[in-house]
Protein backbone atom coordinates (compact mmCIF):
# COMPACT_ATOMS: atom_id res chain seq x y z
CA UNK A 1 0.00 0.00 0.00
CA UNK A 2 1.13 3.35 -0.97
CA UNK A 3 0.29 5.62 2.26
CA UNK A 4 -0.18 9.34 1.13
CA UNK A 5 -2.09 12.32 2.68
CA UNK A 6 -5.78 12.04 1.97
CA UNK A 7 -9.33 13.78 2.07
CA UNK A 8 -11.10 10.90 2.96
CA UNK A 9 -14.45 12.56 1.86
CA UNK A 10 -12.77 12.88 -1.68
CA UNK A 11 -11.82 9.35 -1.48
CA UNK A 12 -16.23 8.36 -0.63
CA UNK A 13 -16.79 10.54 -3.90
CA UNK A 14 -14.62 8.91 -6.07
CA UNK A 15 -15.51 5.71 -4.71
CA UNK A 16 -19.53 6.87 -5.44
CA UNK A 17 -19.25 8.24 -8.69
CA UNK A 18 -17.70 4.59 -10.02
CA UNK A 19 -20.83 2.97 -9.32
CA UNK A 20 -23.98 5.92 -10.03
CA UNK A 21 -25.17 3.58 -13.16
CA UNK A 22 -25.51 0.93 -10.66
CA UNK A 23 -27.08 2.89 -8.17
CA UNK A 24 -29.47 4.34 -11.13
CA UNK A 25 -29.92 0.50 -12.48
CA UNK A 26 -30.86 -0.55 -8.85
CA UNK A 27 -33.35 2.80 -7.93
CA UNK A 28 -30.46 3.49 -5.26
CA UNK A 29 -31.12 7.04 -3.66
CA UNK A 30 -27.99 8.23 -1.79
CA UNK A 31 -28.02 10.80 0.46
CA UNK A 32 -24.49 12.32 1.37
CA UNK A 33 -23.71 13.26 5.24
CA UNK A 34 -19.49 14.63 4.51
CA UNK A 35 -18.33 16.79 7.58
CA UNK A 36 -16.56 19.64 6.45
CA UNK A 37 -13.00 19.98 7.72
CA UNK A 38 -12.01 16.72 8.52
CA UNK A 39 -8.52 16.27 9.09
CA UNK A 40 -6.31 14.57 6.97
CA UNK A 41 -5.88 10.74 6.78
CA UNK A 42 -2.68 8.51 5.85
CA UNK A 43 -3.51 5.96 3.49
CA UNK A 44 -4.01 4.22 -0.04
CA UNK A 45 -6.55 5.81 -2.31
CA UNK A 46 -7.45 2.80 -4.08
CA UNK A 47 -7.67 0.28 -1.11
CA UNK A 48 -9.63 2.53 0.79
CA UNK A 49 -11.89 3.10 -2.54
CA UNK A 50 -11.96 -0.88 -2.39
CA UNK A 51 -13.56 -0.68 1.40
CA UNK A 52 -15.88 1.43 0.43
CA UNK A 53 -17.41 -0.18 -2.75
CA UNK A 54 -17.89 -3.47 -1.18
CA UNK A 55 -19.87 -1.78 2.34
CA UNK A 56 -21.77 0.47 -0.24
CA UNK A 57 -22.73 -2.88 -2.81
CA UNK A 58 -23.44 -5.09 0.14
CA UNK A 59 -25.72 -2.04 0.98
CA UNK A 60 -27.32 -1.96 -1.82
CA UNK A 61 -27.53 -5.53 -1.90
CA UNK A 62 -29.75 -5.67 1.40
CA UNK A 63 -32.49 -3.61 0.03
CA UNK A 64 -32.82 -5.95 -3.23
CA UNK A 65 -36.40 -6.91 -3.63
CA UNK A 66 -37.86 -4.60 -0.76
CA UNK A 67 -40.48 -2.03 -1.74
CA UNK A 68 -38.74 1.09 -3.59
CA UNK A 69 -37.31 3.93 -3.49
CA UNK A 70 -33.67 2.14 -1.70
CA UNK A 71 -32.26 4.80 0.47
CA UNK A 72 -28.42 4.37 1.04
CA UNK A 73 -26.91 6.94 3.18
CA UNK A 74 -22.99 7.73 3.35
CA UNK A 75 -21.52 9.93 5.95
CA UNK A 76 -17.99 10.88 7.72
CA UNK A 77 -17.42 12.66 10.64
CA UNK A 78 -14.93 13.38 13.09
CA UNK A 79 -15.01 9.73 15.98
CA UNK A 80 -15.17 10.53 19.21
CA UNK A 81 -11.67 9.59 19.66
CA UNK A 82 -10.55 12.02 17.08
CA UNK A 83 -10.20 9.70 14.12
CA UNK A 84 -12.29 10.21 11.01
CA UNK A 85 -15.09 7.77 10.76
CA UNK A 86 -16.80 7.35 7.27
CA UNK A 87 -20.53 4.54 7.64
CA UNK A 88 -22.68 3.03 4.72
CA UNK A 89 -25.96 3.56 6.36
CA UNK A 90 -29.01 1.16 4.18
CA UNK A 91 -32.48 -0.15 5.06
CA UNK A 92 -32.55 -3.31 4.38
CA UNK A 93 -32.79 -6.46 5.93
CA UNK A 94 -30.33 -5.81 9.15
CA UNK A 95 -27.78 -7.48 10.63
CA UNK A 96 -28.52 -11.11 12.54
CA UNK A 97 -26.59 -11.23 15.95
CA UNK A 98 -25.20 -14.34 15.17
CA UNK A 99 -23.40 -12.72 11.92
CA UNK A 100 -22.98 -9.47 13.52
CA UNK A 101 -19.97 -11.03 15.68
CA UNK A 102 -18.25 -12.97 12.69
CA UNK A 103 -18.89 -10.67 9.49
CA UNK A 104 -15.64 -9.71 8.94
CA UNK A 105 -13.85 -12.95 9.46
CA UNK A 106 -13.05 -15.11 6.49
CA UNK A 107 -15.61 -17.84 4.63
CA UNK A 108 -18.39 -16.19 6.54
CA UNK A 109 -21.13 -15.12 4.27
CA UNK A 110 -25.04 -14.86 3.76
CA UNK A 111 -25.52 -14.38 0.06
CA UNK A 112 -26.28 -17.76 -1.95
CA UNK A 113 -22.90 -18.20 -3.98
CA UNK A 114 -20.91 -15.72 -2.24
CA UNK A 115 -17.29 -16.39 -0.65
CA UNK A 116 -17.19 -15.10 2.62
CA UNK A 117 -13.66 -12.97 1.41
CA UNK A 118 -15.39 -9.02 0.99
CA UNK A 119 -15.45 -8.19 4.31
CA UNK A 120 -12.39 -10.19 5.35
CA UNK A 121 -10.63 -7.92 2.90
CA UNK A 122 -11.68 -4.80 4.28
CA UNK A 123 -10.86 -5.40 8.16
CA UNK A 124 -7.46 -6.30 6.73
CA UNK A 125 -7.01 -3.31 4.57
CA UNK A 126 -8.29 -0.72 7.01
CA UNK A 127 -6.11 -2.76 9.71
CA UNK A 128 -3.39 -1.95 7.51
CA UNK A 129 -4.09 1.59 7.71
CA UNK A 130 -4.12 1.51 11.68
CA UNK A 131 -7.59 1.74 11.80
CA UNK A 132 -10.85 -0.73 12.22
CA UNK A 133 -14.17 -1.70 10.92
CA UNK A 134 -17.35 -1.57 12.59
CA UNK A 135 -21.07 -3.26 12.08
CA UNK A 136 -24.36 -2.46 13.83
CA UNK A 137 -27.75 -3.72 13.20
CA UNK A 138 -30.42 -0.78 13.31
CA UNK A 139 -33.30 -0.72 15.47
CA UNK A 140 -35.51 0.57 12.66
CA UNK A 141 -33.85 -2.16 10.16
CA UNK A 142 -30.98 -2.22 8.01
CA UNK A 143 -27.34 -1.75 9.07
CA UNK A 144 -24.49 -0.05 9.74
CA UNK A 145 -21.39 -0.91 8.79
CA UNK A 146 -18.13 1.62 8.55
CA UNK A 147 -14.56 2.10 9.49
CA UNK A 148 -12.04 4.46 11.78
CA UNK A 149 -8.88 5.59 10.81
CA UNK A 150 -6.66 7.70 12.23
CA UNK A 151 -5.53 11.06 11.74
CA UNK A 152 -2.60 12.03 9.66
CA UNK A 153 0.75 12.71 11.89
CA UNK A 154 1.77 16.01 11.99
């Protein structure tokens, strides 16, 4: 991984703007939430871009075949602890607690077909930026799922 100062909202955008066809095919509304000012973040552009794609397809993937319009919601903010803290908000089917504990390890999965590698990939690529990954079911439905990094060193 090349590490380089980033915008981390500039790296959600870029990430976004590769998949607005799907989000179009799929009747995907997003709704942005970026916190101005966030400080700088250390880290690779295109493995963070990775992260991002796969929380904001699985996203997308939990709303298939519930009622339209599909609301996904993206936001970063400062973390309580001071890192920057970017979530992939949908409303679909939630989170089972018996997943919720094991998502990101490897092989574990609960599409038909699918390998259980996504989110194994992207604990170990935001690990590798000093940072982790987070999941939450909703109370209202759907899920949470995001990551912390931490600030750039001065």
């Amino acid at each position: 991984a090349e590490h380089v100062p980033l915008d981390v909202n500039e790296v959600v955008l870029d990430a976004l703007h590769l998949v607005r066809n799907d989000f179009f095919h799929r009747g995907m509304n997003v709704q942005l939430e970026l916190a101005g000012n966030l400080p700088a973040i250390d880290g690779d552009r295109i493995l963070l871009q990775q992260v991002l794609l796969n929380f904001v397809m699985n996203g997308c993937d939990a709303m298939e075949g519930l009622p339209l319009p599909h609301l996904l919601r993206v936001r970063s903010c400062v973390s309580t602890d001071g890192g920057v803290c970017v979530e992939v908000i949908d409303h679909g089917h939630g989170i089972a607690p018996s997943i919720l504990s094991v998502m990101f390890e490897p092989f574990e999965t609960t599409k038909p077909g699918g390998m259980g590698m996504g989110l194994a990939v992207c604990r170990n690529i935001i690990e590798l930026h000093r940072g982790h990954v987070f999941a939450r079911a909703l109370p209202e439905g759907g899920a949470c799922v995001g990551f912390e990094l931490p600030v750039r060193a001065s």
